[in-house]
C-alpha atoms as a PDB file:
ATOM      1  CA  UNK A   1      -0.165  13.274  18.051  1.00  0.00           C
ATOM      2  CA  UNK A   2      -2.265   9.979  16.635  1.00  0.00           C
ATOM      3  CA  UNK A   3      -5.900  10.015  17.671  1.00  0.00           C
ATOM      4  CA  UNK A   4      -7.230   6.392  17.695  1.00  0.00           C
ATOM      5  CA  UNK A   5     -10.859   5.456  18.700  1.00  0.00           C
ATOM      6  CA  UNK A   6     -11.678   2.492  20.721  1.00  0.00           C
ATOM      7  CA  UNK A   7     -14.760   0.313  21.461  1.00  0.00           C
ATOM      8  CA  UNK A   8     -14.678  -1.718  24.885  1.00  0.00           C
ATOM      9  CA  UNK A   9     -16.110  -4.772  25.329  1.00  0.00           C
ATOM     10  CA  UNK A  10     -19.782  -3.202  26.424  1.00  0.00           C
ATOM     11  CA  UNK A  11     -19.159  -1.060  22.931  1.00  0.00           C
ATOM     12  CA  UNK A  12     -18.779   2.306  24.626  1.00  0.00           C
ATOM     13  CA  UNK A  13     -16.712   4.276  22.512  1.00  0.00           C
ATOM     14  CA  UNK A  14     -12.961   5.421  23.928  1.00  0.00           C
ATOM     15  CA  UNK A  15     -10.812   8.174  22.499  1.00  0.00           C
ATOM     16  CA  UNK A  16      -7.025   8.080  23.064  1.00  0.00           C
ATOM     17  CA  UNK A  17      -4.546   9.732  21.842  1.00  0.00           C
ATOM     18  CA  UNK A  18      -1.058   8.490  21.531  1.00  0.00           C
ATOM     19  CA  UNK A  19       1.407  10.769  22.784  1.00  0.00           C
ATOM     20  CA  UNK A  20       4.464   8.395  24.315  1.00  0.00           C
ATOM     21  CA  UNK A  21       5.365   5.601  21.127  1.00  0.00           C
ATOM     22  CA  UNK A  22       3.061   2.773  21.709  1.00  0.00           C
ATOM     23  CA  UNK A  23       1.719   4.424  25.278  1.00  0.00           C
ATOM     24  CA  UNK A  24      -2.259   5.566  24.546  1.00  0.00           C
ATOM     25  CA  UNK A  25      -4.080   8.444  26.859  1.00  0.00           C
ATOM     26  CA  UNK A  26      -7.962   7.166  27.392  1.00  0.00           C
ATOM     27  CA  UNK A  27      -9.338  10.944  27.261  1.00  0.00           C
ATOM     28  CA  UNK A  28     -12.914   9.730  27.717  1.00  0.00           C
ATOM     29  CA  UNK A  29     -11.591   8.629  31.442  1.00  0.00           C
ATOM     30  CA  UNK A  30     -10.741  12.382  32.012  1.00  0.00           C
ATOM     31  CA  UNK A  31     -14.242  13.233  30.651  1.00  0.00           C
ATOM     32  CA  UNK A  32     -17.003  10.567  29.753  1.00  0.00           C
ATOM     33  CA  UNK A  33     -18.416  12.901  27.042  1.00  0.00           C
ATOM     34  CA  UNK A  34     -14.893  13.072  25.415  1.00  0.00           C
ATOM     35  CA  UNK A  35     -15.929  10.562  22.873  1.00  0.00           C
ATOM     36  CA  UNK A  36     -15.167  11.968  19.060  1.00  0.00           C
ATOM     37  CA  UNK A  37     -12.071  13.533  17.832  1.00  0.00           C
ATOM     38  CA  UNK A  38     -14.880  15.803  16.255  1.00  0.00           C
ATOM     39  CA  UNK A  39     -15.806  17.693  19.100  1.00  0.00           C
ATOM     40  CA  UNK A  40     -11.734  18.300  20.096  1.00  0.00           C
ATOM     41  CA  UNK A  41     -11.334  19.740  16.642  1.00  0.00           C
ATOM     42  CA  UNK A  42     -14.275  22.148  17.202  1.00  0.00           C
ATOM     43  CA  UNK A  43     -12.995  23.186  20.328  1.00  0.00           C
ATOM     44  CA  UNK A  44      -9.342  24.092  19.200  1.00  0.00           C
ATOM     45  CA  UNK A  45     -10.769  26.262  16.774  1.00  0.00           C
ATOM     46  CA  UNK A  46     -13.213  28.035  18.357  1.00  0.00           C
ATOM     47  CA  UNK A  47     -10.274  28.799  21.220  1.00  0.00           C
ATOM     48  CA  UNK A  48      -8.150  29.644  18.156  1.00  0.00           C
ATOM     49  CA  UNK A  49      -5.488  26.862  18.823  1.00  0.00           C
ATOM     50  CA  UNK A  50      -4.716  23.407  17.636  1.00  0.00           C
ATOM     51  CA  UNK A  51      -6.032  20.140  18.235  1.00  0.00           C
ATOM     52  CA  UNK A  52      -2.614  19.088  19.748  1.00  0.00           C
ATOM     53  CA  UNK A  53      -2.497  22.182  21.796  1.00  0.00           C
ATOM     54  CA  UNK A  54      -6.298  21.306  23.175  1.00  0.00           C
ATOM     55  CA  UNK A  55      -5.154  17.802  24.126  1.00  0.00           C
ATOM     56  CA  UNK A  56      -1.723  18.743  25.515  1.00  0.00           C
ATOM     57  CA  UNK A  57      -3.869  21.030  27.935  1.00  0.00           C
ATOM     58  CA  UNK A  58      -6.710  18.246  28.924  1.00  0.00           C
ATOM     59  CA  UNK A  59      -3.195  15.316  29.890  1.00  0.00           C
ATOM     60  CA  UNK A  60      -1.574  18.113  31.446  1.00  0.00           C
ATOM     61  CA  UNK A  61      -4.115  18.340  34.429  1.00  0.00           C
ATOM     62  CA  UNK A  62      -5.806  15.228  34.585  1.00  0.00           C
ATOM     63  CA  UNK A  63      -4.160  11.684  34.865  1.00  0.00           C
ATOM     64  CA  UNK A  64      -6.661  10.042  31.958  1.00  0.00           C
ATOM     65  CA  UNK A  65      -5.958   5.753  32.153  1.00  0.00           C
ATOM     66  CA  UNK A  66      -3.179   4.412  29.764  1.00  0.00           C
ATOM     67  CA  UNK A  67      -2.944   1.453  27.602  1.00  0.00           C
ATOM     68  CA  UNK A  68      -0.425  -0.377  25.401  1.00  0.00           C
ATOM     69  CA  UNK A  69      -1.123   0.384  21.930  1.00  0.00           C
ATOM     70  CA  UNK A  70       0.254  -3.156  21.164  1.00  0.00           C
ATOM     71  CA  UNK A  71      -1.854  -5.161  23.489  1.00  0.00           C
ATOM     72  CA  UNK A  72      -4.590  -3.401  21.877  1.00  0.00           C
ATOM     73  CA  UNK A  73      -3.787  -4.162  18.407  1.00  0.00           C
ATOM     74  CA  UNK A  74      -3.517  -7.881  19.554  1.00  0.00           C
ATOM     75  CA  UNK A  75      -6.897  -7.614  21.302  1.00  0.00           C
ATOM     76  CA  UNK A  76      -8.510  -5.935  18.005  1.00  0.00           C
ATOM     77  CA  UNK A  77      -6.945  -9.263  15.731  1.00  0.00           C
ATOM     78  CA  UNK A  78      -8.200 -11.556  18.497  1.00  0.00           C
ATOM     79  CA  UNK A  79     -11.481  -9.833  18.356  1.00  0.00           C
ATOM     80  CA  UNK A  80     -12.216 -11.337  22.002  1.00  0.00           C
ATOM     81  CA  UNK A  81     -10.573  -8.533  24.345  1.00  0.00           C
ATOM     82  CA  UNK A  82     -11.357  -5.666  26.315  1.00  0.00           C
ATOM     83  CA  UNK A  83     -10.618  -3.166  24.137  1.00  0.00           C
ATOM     84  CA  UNK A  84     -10.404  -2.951  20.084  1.00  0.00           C
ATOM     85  CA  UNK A  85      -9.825  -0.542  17.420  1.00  0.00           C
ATOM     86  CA  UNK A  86     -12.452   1.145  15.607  1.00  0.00           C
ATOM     87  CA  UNK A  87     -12.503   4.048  13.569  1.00  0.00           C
ATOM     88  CA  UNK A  88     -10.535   7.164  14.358  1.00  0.00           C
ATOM     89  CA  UNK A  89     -13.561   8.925  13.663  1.00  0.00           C
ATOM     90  CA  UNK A  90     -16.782   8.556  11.262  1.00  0.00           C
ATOM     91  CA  UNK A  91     -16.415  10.525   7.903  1.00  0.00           C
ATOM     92  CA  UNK A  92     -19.814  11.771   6.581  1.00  0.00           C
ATOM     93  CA  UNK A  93     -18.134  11.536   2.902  1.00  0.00           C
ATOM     94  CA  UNK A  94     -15.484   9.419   1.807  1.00  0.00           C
ATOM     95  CA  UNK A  95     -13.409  11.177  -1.453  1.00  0.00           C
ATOM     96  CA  UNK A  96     -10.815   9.825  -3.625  1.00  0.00           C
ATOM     97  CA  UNK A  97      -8.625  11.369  -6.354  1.00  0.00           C
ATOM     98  CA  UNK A  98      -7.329   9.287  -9.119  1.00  0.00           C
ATOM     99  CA  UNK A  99      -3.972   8.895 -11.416  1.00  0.00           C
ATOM    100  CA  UNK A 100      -2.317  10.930  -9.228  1.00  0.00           C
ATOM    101  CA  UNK A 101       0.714   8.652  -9.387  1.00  0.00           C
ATOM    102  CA  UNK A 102       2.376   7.969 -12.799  1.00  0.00           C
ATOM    103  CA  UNK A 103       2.024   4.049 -11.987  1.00  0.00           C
ATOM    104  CA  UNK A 104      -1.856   4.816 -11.566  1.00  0.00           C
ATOM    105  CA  UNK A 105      -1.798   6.125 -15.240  1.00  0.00           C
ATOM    106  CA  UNK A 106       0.021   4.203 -17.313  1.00  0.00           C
ATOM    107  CA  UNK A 107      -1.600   0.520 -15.643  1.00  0.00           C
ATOM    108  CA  UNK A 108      -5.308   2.146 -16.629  1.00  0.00           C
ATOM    109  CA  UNK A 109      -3.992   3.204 -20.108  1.00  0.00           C
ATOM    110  CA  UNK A 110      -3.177  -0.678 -20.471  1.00  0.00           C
ATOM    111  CA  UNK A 111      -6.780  -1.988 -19.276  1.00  0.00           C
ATOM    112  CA  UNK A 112      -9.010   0.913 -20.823  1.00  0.00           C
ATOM    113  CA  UNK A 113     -10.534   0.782 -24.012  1.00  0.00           C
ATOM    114  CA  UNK A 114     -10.270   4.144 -23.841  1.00  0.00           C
ATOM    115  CA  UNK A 115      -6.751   4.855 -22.783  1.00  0.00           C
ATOM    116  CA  UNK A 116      -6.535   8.193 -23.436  1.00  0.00           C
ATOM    117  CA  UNK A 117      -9.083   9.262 -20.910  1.00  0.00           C
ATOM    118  CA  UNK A 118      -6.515   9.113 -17.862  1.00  0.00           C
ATOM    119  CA  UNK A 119      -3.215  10.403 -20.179  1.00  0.00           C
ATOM    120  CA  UNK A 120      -5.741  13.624 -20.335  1.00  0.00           C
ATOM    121  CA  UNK A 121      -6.595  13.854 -16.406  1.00  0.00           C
ATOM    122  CA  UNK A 122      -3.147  13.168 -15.504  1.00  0.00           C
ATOM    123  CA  UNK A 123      -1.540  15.772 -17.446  1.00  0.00           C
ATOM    124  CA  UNK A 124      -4.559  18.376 -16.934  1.00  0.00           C
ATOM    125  CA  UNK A 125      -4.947  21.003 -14.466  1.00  0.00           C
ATOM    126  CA  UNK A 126      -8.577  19.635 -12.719  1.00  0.00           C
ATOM    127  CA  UNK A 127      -7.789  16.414 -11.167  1.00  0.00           C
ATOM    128  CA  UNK A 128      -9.937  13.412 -11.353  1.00  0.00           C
ATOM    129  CA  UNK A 129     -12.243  13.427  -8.309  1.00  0.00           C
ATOM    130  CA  UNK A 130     -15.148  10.996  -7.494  1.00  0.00           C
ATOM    131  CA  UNK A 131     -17.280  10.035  -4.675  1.00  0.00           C
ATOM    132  CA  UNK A 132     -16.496   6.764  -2.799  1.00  0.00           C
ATOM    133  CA  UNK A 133     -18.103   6.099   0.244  1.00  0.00           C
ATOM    134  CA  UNK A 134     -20.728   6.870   2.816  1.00  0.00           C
ATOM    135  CA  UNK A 135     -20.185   6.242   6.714  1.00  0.00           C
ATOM    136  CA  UNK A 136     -21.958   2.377   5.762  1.00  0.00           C
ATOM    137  CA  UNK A 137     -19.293   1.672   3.423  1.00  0.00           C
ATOM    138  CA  UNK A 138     -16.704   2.563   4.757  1.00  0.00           C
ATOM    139  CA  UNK A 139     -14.837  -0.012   7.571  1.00  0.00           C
ATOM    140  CA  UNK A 140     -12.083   0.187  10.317  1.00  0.00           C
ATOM    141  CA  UNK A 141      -9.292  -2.285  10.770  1.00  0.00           C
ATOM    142  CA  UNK A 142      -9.779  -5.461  11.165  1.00  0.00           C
ATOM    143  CA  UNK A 143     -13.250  -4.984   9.548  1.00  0.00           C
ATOM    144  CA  UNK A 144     -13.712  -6.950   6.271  1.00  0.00           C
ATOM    145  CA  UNK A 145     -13.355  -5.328   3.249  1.00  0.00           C
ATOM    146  CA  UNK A 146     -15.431  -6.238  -0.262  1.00  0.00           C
ATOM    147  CA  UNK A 147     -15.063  -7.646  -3.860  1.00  0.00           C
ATOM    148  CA  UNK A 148     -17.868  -7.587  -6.399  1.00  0.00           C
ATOM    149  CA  UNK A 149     -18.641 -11.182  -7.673  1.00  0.00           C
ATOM    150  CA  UNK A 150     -19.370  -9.603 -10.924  1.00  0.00           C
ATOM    151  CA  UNK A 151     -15.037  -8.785 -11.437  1.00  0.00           C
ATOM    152  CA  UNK A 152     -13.101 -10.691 -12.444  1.00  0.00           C
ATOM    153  CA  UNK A 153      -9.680  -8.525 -11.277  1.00  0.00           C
ATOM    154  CA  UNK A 154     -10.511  -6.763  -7.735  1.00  0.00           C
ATOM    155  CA  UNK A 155      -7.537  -5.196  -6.179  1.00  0.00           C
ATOM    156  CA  UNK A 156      -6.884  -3.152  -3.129  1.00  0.00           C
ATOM    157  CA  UNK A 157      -5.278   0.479  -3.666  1.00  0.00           C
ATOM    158  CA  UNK A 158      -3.253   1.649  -0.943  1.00  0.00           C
ATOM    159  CA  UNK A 159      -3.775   5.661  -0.087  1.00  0.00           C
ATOM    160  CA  UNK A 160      -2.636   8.519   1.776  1.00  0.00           C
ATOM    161  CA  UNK A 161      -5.925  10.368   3.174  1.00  0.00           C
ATOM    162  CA  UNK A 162      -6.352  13.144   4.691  1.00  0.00           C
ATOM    163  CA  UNK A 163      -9.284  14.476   6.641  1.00  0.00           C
ATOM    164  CA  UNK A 164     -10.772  17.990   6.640  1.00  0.00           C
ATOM    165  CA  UNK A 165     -12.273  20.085   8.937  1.00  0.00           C
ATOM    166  CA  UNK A 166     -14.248  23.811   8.117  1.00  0.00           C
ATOM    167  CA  UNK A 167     -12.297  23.367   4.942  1.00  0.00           C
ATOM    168  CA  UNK A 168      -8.410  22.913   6.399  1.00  0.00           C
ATOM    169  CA  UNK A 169      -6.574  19.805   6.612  1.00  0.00           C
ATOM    170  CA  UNK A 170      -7.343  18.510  10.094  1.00  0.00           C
ATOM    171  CA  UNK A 171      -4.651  15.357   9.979  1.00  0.00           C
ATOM    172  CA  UNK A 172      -4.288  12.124   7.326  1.00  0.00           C
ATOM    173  CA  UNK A 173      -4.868   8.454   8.395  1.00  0.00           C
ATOM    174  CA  UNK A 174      -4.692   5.604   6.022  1.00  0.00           C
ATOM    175  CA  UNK A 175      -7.400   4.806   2.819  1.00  0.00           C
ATOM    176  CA  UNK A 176      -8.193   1.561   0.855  1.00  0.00           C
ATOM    177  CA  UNK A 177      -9.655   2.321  -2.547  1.00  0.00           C
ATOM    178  CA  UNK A 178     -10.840  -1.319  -3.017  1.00  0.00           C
ATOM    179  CA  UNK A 179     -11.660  -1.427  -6.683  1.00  0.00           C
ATOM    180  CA  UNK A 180     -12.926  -3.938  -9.248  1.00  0.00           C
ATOM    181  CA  UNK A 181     -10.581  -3.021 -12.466  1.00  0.00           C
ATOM    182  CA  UNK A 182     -12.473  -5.128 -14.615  1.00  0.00           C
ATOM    183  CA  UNK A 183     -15.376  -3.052 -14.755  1.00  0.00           C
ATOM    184  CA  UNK A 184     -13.563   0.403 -15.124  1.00  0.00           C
ATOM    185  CA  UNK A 185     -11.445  -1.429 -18.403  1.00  0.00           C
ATOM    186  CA  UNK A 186     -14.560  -2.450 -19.667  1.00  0.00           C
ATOM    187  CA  UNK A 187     -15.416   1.608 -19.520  1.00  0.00           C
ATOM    188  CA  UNK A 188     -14.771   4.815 -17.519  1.00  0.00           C
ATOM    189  CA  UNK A 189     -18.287   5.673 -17.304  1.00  0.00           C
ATOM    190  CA  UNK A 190     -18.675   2.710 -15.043  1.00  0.00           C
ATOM    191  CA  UNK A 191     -16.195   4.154 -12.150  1.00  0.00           C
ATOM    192  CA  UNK A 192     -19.213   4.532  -9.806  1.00  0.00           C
ATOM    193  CA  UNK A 193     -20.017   0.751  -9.837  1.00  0.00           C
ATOM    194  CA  UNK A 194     -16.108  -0.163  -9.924  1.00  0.00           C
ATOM    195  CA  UNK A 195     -15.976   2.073  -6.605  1.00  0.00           C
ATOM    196  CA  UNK A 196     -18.628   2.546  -4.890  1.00  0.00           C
ATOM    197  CA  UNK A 197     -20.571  -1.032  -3.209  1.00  0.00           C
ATOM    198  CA  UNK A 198     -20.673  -2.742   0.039  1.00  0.00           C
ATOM    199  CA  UNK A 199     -17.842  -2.582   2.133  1.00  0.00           C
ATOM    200  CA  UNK A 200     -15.713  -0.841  -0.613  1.00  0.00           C
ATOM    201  CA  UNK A 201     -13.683   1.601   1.925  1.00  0.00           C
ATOM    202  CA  UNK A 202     -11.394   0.851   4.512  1.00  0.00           C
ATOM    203  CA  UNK A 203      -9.344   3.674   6.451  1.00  0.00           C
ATOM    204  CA  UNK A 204      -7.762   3.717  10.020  1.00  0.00           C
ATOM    205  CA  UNK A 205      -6.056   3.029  12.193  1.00  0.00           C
ATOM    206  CA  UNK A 206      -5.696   6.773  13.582  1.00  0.00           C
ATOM    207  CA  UNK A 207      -5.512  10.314  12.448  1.00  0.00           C
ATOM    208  CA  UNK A 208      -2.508  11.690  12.593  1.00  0.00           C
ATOM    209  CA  UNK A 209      -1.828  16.475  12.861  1.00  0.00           C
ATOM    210  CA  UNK A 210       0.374  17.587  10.310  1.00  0.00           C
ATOM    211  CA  UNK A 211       3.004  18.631  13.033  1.00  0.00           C
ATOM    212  CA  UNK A 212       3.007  15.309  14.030  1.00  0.00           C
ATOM    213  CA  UNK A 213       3.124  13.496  10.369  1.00  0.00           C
ATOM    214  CA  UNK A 214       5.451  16.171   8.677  1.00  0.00           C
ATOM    215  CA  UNK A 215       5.639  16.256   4.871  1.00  0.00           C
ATOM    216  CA  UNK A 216       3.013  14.184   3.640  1.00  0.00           C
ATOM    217  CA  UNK A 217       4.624  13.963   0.573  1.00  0.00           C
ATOM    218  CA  UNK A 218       7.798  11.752   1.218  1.00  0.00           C
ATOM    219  CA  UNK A 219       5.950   8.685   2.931  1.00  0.00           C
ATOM    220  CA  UNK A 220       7.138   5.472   2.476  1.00  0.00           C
ATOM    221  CA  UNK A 221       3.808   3.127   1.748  1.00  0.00           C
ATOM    222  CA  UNK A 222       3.715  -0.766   1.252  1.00  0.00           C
ATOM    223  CA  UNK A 223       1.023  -3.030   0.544  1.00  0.00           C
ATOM    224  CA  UNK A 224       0.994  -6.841   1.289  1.00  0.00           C
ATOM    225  CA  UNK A 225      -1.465  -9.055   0.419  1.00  0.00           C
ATOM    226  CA  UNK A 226      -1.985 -12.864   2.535  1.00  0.00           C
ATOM    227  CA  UNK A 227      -3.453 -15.405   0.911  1.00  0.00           C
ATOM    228  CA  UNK A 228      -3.447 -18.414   3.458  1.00  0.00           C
ATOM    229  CA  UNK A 229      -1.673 -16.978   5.613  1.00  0.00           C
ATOM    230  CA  UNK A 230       1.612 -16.611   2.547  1.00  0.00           C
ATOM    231  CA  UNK A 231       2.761 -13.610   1.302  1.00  0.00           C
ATOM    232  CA  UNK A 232       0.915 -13.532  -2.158  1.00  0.00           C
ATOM    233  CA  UNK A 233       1.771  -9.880  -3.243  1.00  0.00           C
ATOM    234  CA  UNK A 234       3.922  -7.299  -1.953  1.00  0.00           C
ATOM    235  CA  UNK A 235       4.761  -3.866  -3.086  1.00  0.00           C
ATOM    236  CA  UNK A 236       6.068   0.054  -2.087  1.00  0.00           C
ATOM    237  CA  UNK A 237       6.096   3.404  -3.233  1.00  0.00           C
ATOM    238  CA  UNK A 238       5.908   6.588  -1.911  1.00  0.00           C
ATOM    239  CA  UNK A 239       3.947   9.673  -1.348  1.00  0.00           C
ATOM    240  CA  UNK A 240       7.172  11.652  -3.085  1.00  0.00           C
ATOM    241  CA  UNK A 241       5.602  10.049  -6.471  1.00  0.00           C
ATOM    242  CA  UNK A 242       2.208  12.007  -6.225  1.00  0.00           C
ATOM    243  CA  UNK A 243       1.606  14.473  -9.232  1.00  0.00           C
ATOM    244  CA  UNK A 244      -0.763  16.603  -7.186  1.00  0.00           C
ATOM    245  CA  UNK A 245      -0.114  18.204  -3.603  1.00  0.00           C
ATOM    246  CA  UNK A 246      -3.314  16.948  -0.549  1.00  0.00           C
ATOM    247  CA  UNK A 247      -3.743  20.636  -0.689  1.00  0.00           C
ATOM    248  CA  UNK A 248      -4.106  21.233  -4.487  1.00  0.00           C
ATOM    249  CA  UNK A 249      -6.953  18.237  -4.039  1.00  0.00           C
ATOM    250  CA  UNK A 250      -8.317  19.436  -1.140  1.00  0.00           C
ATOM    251  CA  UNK A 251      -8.657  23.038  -3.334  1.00  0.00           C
ATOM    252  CA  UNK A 252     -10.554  21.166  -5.929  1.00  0.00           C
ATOM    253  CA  UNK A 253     -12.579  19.500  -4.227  1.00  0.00           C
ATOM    254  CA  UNK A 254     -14.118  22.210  -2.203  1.00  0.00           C
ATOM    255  CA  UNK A 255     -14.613  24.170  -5.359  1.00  0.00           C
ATOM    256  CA  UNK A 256     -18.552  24.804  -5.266  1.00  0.00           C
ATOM    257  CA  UNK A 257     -18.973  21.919  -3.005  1.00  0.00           C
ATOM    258  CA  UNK A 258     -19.518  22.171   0.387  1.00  0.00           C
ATOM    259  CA  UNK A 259     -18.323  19.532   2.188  1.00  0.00           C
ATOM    260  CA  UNK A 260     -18.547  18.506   5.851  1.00  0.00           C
ATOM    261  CA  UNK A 261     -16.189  18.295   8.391  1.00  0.00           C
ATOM    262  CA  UNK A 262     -14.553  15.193   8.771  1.00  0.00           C
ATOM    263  CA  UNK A 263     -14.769  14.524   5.210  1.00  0.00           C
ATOM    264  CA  UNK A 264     -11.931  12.105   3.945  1.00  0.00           C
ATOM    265  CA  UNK A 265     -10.138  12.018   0.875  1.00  0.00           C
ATOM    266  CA  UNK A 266      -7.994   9.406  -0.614  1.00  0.00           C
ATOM    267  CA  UNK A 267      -4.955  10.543  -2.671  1.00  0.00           C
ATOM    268  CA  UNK A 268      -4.591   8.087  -5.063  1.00  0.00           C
ATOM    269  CA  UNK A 269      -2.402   5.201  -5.236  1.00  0.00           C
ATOM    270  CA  UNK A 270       0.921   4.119  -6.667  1.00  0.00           C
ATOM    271  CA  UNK A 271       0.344   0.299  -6.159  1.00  0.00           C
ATOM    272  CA  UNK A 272      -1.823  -1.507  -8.534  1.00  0.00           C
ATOM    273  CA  UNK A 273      -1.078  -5.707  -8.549  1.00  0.00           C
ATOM    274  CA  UNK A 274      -1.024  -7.255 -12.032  1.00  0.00           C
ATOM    275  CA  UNK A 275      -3.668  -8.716 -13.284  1.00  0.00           C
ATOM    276  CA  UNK A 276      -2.878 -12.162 -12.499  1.00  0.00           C
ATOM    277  CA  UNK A 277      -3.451 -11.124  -9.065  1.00  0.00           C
ATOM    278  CA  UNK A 278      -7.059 -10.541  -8.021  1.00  0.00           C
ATOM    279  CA  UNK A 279      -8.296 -10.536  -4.231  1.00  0.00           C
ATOM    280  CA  UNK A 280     -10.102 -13.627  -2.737  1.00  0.00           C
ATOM    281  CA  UNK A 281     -12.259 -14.174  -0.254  1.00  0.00           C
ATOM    282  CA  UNK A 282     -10.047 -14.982   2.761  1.00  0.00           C
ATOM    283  CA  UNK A 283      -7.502 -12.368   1.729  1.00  0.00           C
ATOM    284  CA  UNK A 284      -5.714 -10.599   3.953  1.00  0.00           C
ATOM    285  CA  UNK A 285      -4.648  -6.718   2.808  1.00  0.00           C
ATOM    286  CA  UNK A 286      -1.814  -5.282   4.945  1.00  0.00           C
ATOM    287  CA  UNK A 287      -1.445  -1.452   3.887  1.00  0.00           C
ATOM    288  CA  UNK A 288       1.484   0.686   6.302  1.00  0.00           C
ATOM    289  CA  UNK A 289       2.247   4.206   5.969  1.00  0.00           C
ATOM    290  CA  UNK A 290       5.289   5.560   7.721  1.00  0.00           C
ATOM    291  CA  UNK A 291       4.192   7.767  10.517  1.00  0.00           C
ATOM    292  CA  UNK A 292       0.646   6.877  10.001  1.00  0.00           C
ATOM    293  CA  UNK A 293       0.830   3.009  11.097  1.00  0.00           C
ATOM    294  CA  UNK A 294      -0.897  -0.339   9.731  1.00  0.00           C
ATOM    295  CA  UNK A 295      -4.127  -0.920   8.065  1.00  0.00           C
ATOM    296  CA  UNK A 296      -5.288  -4.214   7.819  1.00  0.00           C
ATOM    297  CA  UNK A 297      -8.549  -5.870   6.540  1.00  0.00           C
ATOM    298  CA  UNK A 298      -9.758  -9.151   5.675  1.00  0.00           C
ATOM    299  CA  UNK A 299     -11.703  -9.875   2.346  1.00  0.00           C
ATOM    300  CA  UNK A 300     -15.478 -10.924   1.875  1.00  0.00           C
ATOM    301  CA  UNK A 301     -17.253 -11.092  -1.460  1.00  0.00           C
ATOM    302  CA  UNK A 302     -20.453  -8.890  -1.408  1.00  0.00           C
END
């Protein structure tokens, strides 16, 4: 199933779950406190089943309102509807794993003065792991995403994430590593600033179970970038590509670190533009995941 949260137009939060393709369940009409995909998650375990098998029981006797995921979508672009998409949930930490993707490794080697920093992590046994975002960085669709005025090459970085709960892999949804390049070339001890800033996170539009995604690593994943409303960049890979396994980072990451639930983690990414092409404010960064859906941001300068 894919869990999306909605605000209406008062802001009162809605959680539906899509379970017919491009029909959504509103569970908070079967139960106003129904709210945060959270408190589902928390139930399923303590009853010792799945989040799926929670949800399957709450549709099964009640008749919860339906919507059209579409009209939605529309609504959430328009920004002047009834209903609009927010975050599938609000992660207390925001992860990311880096040159997990061959691509990843050989376009930092090229911009580093110190290439052979990320030949090293690549090849070695501990991944690369850093911190990315709080809740206040991080933004839904349709939410605008930032650029650092003091980069000169800022670039989106399109990433399979998944989410975890009491240390498991609760489902995956859709990351945007927004990153200013320039700064990590000029050296790798300034990844912090390159990463972390206002607005620098992005993930949405829902969380989709495992049984529902399948093998998370043979995704399709595209990125498009509008400029103007023209296609300015395009460009795929897939999930198939990743040196590391979500659980192998997930492992690491919990490794004398206690993290909590809900926490996200980006993968890494396999798309990096050239550096002729550097976001603008205006931009328009369209990220899709096959059997995850569309993430799409605008572009501010912060």
């Amino acid at each position: 199933m894919r869990y999306y949260r909605l605000f209406s137009s008062g802001g009162e939060p809605i959680l539906a779950v899509e379970t017919d393709n491009g029909i959504l369940s509103d569970l908070t009409s079967v139960a106003e406190d129904i709210t945060d995909v959270e408190d589902l998650a928390l139930a399923a375990s303590l009853s010792g089943g799945t989040l799926d098998a929670v949800v399957s029981h709450i549709l099964s006797t009640s008749q919860p309102k339906t919507y059209d995921l579409s009209e939605v979508i529309d609504q959430s672009k328009d920004g002047a509807g009834e209903l609009g998409l927010d975050r599938p949930y609000e992660p207390p930490e925001v992860w990311a794993a880096g040159v997990t993707y061959k691509t990843s490794e050989m376009e930092r080697r090229r911009e580093s003065e110190t290439p052979d920093v990320y030949s090293m992590v690549y090849d070695a046994d501990r991944p690369e792991l850093f911190f990315k975002a709080t809740p206040q960085k991080c933004m839904g669709p349709f939410e605008s995403v930032g650029i650092r005025t003091d980069s000169e090459w800022n670039v989106p970085e399109p990433e399979l994430a998944f989410v975890l709960f009491r240390g498991e892999i609760l489902g995956y949804t859709i990351g945007n590593d927004v990153s200013s390049r320039t700064i990590e070339g000029e050296n790798p001890l300034y990844l912090p600033q390159a990463k972390v800033y206002d607005r620098c996170c992005a993930i949405g539009p829902c969380l989709v179970t495992p049984s529902s995604l399948g093998d998370p690593h043979d995704l399709n994943v595209s990125l498009t970038i509008y400029r103007d409303d023209a296609k300015m960049f395009s460009g795929e890979t897939s999930t198939s590509s990743m040196t590391r396994t979500c659980d192998e980072i997930a492992d690491w990451l919990q490794r004398h670190n206690l993290v909590p639930n809900m926490t996200t983690v980006l993968t890494g990414t396999g798309i990096i533009p050239p550096p002729e092409v550097t976001l603008q404010e205006g931009d328009v960064i369209v990220i899709e995941i096959e059997g995850i859906g569309t993430l799409e941001n605008d572009v501010v300068a912060v």
